[in-house]
Protein backbone atom coordinates (compact mmCIF):
# COMPACT_ATOMS: atom_id res chain seq x y z
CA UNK A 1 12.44 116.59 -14.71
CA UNK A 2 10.84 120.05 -13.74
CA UNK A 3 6.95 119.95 -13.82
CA UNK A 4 5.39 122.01 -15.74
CA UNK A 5 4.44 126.18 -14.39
CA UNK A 6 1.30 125.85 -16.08
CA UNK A 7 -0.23 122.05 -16.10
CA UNK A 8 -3.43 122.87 -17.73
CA UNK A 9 -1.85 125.52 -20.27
CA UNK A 10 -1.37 129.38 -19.80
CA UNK A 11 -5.10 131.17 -19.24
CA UNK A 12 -6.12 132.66 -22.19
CA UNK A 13 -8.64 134.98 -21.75
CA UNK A 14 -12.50 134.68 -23.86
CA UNK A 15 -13.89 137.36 -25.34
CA UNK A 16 -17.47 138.35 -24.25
CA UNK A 17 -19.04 135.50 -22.66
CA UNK A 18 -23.20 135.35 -24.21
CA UNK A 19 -25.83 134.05 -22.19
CA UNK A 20 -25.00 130.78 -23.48
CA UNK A 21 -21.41 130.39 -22.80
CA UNK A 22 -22.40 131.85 -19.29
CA UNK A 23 -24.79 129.45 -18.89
CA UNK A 24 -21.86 126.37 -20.13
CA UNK A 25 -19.74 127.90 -17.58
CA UNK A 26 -22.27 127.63 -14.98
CA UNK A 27 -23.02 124.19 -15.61
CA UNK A 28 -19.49 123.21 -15.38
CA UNK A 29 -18.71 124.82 -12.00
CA UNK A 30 -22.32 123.11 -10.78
CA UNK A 31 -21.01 119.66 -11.98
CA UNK A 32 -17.27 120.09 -10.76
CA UNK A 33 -18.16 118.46 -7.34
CA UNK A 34 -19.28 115.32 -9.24
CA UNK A 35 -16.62 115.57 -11.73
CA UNK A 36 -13.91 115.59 -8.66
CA UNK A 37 -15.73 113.11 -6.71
CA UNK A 38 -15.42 110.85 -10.06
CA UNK A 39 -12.28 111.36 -10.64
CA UNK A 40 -10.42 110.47 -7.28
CA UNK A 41 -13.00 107.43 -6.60
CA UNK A 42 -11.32 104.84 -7.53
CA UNK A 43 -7.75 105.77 -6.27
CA UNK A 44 -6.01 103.67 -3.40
CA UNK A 45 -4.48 105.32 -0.12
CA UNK A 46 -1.01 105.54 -1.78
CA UNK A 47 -1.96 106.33 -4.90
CA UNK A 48 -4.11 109.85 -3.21
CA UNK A 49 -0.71 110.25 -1.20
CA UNK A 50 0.93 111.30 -4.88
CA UNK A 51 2.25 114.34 -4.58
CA UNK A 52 2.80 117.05 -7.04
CA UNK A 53 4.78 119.78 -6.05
CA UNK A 54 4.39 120.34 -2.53
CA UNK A 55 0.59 118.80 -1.85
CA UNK A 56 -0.80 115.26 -2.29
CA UNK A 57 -3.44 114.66 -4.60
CA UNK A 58 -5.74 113.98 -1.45
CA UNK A 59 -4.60 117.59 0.31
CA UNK A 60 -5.07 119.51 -3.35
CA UNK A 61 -8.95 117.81 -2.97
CA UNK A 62 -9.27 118.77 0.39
CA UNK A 63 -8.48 122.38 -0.59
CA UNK A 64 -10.98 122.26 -3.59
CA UNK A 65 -13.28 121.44 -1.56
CA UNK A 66 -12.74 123.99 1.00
CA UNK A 67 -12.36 126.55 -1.42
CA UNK A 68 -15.35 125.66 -3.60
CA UNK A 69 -18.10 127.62 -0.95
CA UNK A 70 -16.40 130.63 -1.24
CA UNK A 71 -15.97 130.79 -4.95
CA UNK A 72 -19.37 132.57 -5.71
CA UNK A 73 -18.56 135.11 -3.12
CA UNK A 74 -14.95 135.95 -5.06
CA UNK A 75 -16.76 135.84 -8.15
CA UNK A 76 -19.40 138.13 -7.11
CA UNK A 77 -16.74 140.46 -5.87
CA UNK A 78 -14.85 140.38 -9.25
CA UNK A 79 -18.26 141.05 -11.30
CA UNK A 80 -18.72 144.25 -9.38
């Protein structure tokens, strides 16, 4: 079986984003280091060794968590 292109769906764009959406989307990039921390917790070596596609589950974390210090400098460079 062929995984999926898109796992989490195809990005559909929002319209305007008001202070409170902005301010929801915020919140949810603020939490996402908990969320991820939750979320692998309670996995064993092998199961972190899954892979999907080409990366383990443990190297995809790794890379979020990399890639998570730079994302308000992209974001700020998108905004501009």
């Amino acid at each position: 079986m062929e995984p999926p292109q898109y796992p989490a769906g195809p990005h559909t764009p929002e319209g305007d984003y008001g202070p409170a959406r902005r301010a929801e989307l915020i919140e949810e990039i603020a939490n996402a280091p908990v969320a991820l921390r939750d979320a692998v917790a309670g996995l064993t070596a092998a199961q972190l060794e899954t892979q999907y596609r080409n990366w383990s589950i443990r190297q995809i974390v790794h890379h979020i968590a990399d890639s998570m210090p730079f994302t308000p400098v992209g974001s700020r460079c998108c905004v501009r």
